[in-house]
N, C-alpha and C. Protein backbone atom coordinates (compact mmCIF):
# COMPACT_ATOMS: atom_id res chain seq x y z
N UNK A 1 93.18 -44.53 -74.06
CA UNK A 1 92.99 -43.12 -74.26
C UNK A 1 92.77 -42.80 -75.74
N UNK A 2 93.75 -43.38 -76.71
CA UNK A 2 93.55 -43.22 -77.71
C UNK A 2 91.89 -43.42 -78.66
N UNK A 3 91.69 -44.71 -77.97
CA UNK A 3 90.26 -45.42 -78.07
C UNK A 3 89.17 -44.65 -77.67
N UNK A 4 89.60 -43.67 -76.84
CA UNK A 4 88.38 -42.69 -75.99
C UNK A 4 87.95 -41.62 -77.23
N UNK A 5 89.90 -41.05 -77.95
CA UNK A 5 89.61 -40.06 -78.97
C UNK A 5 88.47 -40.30 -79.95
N UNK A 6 89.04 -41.94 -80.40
CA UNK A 6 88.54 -42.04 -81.57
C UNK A 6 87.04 -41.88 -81.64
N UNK A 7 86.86 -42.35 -80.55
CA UNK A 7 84.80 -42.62 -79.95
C UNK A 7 84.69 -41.26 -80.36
N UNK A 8 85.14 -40.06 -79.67
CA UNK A 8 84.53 -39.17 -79.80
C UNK A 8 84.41 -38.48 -80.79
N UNK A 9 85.26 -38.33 -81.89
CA UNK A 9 85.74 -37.67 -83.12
C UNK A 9 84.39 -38.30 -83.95
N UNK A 10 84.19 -40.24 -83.79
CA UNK A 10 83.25 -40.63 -84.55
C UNK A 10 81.96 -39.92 -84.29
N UNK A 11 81.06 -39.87 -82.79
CA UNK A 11 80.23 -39.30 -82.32
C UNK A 11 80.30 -37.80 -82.91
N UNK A 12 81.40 -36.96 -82.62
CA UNK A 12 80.84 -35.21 -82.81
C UNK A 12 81.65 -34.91 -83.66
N UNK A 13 81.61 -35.85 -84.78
CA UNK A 13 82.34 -35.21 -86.13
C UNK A 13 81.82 -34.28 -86.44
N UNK A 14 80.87 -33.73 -86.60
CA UNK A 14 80.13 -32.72 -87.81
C UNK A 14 80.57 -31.35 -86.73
N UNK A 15 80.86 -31.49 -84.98
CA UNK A 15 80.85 -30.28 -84.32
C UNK A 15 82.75 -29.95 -84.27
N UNK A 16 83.30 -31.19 -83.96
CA UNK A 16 84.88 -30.84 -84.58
C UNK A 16 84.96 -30.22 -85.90
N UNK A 17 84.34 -30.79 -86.94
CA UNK A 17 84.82 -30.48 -87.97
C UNK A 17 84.41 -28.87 -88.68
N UNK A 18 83.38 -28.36 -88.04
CA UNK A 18 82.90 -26.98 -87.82
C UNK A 18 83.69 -26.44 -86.93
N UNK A 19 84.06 -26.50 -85.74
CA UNK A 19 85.70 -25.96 -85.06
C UNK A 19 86.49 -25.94 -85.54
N UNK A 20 86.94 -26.87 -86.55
CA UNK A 20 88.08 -26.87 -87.07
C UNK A 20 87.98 -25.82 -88.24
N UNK A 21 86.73 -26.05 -89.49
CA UNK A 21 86.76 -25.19 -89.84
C UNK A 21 86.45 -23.59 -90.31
N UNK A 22 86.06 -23.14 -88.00
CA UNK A 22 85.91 -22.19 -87.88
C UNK A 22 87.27 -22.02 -87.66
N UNK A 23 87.97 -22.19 -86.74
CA UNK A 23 89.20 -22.22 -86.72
C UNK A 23 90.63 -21.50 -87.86
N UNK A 24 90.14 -22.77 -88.92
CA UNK A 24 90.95 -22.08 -90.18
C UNK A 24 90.72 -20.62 -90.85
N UNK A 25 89.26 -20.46 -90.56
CA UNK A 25 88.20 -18.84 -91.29
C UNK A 25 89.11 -18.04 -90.25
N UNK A 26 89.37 -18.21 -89.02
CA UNK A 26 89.65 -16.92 -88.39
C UNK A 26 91.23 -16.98 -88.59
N UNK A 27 91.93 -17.71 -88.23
CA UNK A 27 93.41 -17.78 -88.94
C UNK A 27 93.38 -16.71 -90.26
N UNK A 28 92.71 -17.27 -91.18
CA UNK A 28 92.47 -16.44 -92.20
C UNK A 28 92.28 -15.05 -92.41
N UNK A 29 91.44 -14.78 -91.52
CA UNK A 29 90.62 -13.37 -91.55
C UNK A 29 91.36 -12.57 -90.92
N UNK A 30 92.54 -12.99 -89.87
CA UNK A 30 93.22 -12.25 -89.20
C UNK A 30 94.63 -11.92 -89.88
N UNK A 31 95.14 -12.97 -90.64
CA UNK A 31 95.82 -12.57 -91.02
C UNK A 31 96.28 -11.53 -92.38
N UNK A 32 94.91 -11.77 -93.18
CA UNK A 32 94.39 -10.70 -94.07
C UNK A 32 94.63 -9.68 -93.48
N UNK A 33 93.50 -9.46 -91.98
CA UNK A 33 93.65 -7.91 -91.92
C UNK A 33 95.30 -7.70 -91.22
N UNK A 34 95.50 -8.18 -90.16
CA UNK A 34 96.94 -7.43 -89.79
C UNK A 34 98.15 -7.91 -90.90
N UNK A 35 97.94 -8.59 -92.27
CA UNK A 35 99.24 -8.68 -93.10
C UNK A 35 99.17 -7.77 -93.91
N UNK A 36 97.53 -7.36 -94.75
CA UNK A 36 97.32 -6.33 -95.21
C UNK A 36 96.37 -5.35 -95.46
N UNK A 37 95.56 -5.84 -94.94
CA UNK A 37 94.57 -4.41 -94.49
C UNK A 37 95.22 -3.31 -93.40
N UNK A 38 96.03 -3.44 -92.73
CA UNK A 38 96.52 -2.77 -91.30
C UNK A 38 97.33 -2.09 -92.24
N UNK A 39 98.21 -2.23 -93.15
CA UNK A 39 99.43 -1.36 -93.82
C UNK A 39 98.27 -0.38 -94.76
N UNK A 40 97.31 -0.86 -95.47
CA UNK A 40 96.49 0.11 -95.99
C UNK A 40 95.92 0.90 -95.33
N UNK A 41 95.27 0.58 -94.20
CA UNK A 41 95.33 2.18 -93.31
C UNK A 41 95.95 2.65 -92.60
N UNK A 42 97.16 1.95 -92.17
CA UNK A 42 98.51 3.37 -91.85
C UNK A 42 98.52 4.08 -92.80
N UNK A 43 98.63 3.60 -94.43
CA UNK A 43 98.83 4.20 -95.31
C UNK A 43 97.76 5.22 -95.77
N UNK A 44 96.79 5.33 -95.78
CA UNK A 44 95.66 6.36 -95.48
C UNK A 44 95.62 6.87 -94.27
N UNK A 45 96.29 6.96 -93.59
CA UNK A 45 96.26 7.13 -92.29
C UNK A 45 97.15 8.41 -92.53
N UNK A 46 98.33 8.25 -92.72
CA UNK A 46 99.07 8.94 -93.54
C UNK A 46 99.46 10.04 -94.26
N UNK A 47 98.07 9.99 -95.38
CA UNK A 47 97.75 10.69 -96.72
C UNK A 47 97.00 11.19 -95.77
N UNK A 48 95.91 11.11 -94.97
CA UNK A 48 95.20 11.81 -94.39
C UNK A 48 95.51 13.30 -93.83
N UNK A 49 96.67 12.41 -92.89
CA UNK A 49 97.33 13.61 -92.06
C UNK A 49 98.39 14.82 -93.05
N UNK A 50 98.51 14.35 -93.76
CA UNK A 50 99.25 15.16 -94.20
C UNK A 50 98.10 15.94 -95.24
N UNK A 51 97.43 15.40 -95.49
CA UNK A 51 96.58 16.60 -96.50
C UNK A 51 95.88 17.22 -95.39
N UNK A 52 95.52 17.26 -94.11
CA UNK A 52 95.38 18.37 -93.52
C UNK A 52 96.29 18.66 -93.46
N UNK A 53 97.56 18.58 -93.37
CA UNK A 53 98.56 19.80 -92.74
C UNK A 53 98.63 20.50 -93.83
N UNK A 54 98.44 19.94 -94.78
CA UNK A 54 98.69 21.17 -96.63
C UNK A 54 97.59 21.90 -95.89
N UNK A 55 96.17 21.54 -95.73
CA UNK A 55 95.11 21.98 -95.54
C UNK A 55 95.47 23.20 -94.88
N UNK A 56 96.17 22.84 -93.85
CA UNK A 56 95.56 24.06 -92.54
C UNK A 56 97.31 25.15 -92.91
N UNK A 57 98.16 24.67 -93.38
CA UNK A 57 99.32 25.29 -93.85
C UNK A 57 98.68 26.67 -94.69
N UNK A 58 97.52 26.36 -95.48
CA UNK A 58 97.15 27.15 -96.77
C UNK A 58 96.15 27.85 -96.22
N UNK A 59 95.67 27.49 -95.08
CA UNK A 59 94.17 28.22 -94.58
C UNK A 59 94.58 29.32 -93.69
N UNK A 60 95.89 29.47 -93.38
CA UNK A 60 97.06 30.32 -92.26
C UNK A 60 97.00 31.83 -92.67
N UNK A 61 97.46 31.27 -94.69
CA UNK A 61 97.87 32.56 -95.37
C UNK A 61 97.76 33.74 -94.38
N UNK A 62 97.50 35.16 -94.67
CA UNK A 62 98.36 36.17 -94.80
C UNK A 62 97.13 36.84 -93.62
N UNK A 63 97.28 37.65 -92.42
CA UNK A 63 96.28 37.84 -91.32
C UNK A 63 96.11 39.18 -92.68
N UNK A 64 96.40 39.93 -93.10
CA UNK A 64 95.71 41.07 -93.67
C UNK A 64 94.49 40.62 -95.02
N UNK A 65 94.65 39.33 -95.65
CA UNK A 65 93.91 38.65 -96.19
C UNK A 65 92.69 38.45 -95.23
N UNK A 66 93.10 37.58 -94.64
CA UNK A 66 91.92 37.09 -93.58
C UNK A 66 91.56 38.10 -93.16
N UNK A 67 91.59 39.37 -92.58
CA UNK A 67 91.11 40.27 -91.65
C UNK A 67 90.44 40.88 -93.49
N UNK A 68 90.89 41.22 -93.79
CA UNK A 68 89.78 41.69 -95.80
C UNK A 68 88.05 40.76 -95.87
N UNK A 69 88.95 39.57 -95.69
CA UNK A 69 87.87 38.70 -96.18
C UNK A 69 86.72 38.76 -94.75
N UNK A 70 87.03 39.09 -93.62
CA UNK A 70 86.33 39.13 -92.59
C UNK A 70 85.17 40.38 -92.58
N UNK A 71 86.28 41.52 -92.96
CA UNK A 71 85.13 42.77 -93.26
C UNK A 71 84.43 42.55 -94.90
N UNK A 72 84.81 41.30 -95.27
CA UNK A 72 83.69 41.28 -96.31
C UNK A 72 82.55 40.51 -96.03
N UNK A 73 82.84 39.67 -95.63
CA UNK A 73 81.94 38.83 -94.96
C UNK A 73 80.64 39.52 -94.06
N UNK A 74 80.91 40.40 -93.05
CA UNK A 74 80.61 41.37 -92.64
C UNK A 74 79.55 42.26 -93.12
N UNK A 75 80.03 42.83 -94.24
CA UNK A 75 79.17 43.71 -94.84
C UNK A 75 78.02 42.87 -95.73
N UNK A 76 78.74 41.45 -95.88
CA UNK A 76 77.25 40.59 -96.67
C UNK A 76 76.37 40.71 -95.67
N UNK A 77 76.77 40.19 -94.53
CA UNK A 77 75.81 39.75 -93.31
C UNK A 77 74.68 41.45 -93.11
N UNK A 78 75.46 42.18 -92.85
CA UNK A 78 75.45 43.53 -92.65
C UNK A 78 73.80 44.07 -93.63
N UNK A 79 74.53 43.51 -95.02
CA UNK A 79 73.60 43.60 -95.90
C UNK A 79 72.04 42.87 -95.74
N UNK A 80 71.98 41.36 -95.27
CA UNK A 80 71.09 40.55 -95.11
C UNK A 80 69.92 41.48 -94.10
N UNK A 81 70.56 42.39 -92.79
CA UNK A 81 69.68 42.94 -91.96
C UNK A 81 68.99 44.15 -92.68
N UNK A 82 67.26 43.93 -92.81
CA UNK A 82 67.10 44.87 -92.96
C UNK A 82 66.63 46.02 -91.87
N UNK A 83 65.66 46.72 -92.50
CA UNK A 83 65.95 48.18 -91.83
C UNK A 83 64.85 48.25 -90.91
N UNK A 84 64.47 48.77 -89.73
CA UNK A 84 63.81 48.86 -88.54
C UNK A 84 62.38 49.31 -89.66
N UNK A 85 62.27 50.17 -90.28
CA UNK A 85 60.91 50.25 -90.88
C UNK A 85 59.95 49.02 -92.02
N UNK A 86 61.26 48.21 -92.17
CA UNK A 86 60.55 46.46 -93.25
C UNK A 86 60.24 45.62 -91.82
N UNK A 87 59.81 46.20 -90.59
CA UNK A 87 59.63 44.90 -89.64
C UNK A 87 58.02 44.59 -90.46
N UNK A 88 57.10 45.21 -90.48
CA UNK A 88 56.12 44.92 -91.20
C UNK A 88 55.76 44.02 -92.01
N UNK A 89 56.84 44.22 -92.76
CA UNK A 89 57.10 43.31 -94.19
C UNK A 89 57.58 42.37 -94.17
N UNK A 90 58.75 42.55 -93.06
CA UNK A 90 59.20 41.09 -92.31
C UNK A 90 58.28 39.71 -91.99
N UNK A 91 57.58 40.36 -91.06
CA UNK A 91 56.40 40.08 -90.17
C UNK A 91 55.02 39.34 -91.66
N UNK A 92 55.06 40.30 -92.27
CA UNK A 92 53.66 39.82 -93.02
C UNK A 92 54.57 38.54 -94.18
N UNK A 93 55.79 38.73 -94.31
CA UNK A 93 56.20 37.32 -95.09
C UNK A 93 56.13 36.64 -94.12
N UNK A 94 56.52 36.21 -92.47
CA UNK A 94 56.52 35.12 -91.99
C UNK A 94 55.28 34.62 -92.26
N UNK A 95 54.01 35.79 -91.71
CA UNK A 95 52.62 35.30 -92.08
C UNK A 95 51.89 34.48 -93.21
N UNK A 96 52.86 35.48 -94.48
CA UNK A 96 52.50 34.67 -95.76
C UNK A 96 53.25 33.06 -95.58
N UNK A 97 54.23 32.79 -95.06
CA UNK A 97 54.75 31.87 -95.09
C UNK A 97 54.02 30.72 -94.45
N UNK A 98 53.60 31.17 -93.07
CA UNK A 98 52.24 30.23 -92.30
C UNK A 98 50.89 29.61 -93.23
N UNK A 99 50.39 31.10 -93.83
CA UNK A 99 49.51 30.62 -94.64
C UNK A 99 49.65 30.14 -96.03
N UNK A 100 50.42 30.05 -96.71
CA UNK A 100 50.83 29.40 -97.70
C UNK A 100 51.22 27.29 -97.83
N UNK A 101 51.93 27.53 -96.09
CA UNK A 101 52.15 25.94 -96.03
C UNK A 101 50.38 25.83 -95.42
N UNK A 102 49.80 26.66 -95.06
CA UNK A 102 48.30 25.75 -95.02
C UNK A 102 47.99 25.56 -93.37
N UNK A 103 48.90 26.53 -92.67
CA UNK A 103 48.66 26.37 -91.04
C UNK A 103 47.88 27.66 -90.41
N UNK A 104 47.28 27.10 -89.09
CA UNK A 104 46.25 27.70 -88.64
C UNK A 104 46.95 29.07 -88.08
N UNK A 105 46.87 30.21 -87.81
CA UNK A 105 47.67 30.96 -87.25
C UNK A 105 47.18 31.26 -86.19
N UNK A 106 47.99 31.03 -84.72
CA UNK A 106 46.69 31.45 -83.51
C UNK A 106 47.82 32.52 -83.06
N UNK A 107 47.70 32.41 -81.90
CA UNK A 107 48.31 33.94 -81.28
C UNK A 107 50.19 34.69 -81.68
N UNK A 108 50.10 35.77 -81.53
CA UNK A 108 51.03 36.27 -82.57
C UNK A 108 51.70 37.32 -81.42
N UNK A 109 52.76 37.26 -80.75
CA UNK A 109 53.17 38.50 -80.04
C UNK A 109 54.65 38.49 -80.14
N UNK A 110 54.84 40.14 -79.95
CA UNK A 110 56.19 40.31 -80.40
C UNK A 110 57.02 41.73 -79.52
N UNK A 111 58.14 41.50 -78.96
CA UNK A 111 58.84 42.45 -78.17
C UNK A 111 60.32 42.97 -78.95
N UNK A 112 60.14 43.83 -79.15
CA UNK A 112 61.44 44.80 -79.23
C UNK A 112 62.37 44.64 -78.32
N UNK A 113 63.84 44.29 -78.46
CA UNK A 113 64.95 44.90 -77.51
C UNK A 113 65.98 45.33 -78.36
N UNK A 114 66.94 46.38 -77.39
CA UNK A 114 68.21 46.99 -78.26
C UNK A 114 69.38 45.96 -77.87
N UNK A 115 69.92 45.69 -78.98
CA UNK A 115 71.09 44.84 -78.92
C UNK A 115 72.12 45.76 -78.52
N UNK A 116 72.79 45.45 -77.79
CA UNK A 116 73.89 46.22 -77.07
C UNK A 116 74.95 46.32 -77.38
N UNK A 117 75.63 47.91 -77.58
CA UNK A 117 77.07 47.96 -78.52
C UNK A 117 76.79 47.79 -80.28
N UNK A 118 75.75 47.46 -81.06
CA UNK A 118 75.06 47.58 -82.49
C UNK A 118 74.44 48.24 -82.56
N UNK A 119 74.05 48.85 -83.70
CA UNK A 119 73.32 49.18 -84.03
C UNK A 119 71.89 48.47 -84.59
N UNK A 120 71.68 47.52 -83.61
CA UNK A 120 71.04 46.69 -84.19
C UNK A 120 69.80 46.49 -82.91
N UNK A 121 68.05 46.02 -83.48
CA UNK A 121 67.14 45.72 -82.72
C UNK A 121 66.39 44.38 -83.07
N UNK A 122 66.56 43.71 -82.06
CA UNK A 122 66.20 42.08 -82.16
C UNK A 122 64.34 41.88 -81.36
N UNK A 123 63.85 41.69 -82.38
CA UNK A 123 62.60 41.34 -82.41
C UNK A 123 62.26 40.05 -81.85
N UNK A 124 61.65 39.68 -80.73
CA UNK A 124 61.33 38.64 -80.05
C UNK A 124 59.32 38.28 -80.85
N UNK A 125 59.39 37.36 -81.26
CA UNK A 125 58.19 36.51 -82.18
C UNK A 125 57.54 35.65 -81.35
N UNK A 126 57.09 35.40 -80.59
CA UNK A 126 56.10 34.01 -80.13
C UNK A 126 54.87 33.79 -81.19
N UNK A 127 55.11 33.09 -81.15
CA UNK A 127 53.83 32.47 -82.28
C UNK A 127 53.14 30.90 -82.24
N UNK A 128 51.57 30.83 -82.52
CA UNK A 128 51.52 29.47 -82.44
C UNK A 128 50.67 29.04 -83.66
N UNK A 129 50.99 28.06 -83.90
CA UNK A 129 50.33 27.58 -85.39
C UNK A 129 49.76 26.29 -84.96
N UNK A 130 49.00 25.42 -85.99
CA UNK A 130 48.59 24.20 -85.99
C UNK A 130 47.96 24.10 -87.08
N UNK A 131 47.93 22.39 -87.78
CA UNK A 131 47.97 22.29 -88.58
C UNK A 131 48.43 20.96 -88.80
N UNK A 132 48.35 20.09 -90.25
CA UNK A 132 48.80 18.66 -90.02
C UNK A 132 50.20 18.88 -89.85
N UNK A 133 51.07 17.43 -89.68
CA UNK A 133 52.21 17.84 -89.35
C UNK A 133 53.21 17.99 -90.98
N UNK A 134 52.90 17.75 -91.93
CA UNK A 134 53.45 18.24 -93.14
C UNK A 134 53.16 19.39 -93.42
N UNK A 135 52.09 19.94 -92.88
CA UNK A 135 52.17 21.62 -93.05
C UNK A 135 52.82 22.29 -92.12
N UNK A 136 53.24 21.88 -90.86
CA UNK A 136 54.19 22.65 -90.02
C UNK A 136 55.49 22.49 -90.29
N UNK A 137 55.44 21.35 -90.71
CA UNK A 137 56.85 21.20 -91.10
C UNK A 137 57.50 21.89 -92.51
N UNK A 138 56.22 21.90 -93.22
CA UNK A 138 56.56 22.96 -94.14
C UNK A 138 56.60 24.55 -94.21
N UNK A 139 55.98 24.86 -92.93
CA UNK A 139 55.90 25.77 -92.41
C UNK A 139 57.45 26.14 -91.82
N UNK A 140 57.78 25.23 -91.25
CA UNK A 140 59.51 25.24 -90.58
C UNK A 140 60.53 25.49 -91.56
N UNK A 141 60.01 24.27 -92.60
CA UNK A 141 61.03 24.99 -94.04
C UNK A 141 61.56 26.23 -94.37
N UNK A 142 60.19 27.12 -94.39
CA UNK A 142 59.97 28.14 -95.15
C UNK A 142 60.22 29.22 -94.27
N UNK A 143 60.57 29.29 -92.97
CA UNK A 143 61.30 29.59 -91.88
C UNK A 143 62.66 30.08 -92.29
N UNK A 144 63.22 28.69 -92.96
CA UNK A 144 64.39 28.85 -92.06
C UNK A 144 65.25 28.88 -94.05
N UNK A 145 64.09 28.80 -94.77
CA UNK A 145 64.27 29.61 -95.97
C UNK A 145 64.67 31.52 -96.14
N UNK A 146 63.57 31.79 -95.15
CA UNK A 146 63.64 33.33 -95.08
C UNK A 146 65.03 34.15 -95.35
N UNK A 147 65.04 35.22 -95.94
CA UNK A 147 66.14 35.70 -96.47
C UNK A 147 66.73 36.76 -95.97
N UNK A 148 65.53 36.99 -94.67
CA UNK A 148 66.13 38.33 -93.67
C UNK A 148 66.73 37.44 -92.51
N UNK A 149 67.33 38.40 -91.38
CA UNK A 149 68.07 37.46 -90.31
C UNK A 149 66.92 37.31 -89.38
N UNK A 150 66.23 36.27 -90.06
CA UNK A 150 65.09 35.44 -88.63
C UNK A 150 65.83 34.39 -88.49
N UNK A 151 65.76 33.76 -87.02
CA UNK A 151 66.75 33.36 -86.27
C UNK A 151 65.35 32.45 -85.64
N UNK A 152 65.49 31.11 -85.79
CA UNK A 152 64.35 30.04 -84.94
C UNK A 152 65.35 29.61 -83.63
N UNK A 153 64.63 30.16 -82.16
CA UNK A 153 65.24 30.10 -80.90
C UNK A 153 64.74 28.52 -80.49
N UNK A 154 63.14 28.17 -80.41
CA UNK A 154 62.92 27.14 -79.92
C UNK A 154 61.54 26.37 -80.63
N UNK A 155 61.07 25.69 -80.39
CA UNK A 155 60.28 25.11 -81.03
C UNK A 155 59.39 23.83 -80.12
N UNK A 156 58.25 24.07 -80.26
CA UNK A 156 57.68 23.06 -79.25
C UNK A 156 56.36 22.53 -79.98
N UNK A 157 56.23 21.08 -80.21
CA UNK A 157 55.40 20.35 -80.86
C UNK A 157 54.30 19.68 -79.99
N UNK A 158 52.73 19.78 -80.17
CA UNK A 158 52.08 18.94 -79.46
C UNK A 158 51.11 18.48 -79.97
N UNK A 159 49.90 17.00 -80.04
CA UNK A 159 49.10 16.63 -80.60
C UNK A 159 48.42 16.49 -79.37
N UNK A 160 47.27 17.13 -79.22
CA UNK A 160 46.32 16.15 -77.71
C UNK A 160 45.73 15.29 -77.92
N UNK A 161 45.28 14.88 -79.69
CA UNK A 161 44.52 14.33 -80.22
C UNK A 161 45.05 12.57 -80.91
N UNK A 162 45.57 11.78 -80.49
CA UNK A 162 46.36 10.64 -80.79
C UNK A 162 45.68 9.95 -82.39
N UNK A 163 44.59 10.51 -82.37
CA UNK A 163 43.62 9.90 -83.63
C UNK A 163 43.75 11.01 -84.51
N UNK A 164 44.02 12.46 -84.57
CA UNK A 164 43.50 13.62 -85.30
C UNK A 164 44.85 13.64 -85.57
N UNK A 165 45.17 13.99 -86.99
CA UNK A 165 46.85 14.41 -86.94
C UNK A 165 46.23 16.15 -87.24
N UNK A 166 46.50 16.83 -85.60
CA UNK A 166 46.49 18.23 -85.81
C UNK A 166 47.66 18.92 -84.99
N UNK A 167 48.64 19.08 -85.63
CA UNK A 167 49.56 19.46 -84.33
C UNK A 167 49.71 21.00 -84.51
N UNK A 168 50.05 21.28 -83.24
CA UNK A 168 50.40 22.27 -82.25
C UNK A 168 51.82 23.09 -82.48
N UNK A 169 52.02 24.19 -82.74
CA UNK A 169 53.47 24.44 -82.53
C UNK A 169 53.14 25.45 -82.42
N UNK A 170 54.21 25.47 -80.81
CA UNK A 170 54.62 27.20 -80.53
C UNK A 170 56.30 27.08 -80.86
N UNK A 171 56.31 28.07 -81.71
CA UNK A 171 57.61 28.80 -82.27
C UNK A 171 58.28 30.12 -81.81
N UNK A 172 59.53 29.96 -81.19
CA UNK A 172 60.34 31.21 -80.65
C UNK A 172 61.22 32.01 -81.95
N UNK A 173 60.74 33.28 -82.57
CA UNK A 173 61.88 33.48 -83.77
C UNK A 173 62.61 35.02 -82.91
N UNK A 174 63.25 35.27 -83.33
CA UNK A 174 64.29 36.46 -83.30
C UNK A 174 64.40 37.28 -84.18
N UNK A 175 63.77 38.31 -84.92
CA UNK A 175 64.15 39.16 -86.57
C UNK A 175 65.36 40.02 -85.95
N UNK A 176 66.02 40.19 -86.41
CA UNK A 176 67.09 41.50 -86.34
C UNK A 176 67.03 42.47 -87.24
N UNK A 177 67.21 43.60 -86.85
CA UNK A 177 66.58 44.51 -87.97
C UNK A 177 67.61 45.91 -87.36
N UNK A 178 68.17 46.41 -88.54
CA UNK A 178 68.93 47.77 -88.45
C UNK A 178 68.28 48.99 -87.82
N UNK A 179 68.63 49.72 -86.92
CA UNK A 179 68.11 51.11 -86.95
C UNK A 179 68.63 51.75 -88.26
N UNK A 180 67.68 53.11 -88.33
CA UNK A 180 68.62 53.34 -89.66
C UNK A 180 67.32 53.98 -90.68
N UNK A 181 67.48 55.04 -91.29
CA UNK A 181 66.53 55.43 -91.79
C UNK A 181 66.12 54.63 -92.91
């Protein structure tokens, strides 16, 4: 039996001796991580949790604070809508915005509804452009740059052309706009 070992050890030395010293690498590697990598992230583990709890301890403060900072917030937003008579102006920056990134402008329609319980009227936009696709996409930019509350609902991309880079986009926007003299 012994005689059998030896045969074989001589024959598949080079594949024992790669077992063996795969063997020792993982001994190794394991005991690194669970002797001390494992205590370094309990230990961040730790620090973690507890700097959210400072976190969310401090974010609690005072409901008459928070309810301040809410109606301020509020009146920024408040501020951003403009007024039912800039839909125009609204409207002709998105336009400038189309033609500036360099896109085709094809059909353009747009519905009024009253937002309910606001004072507020949300402008429904369908629109379709085309154009390469770095100009729509720069076109999308400059979207969602805009500084009034236009709101991008959906967006739909198409090329029919696999050789032509001319793409297609129909765009869903939303303007919101104040009643209000």
């Amino acid at each position: 039996m012994k005689h059998i070992l030896i045969e074989i050890y001589r024959q598949k030395k080079r594949c024992l001796n790669a077992a063996l010293l795969l063997l020792v690498v993982n001994i190794a590697v394991y005991a690194v991580n669970y002797g001390y990598l494992d205590s370094s992230v309990n230990e961040a583990r730790q620090k973690w949790h507890e700097l959210r709890r400072r976190v969310s301890v401090a974010e609690r403060g005072d409901v008459s604070v928070v309810y301040r900072q809410a109606l301020a917030d509020l009146e920024k937003l408040s501020a951003l809508i403009p007024l039912k008579r800039q839909f125009p102006s609204v409207l002709g920056d998105i336009l400038d915005a189309a033609a500036s990134s360099n896109v085709v402008i094809g059909t353009v329609t747009y519905k009024p509804q009253v937002v309910k319980n606001e004072d507020l009227l949300a402008y429904s936009i369908n629109m379709s452009v085309s154009g390469s696709y770095a100009a729509v996409k720069s076109f999308l930019a400059d979207l969602q740059k805009n500084r009034e509350m236009v709101v991008i609902e959906g967006v739909a991309l198409s090329n029919r052309d696999p050789f032509e880079e001319n793409v297609s986009m129909n765009v869903n926007l939303t303007v919101y706009l104040r009643e209000g003299a």
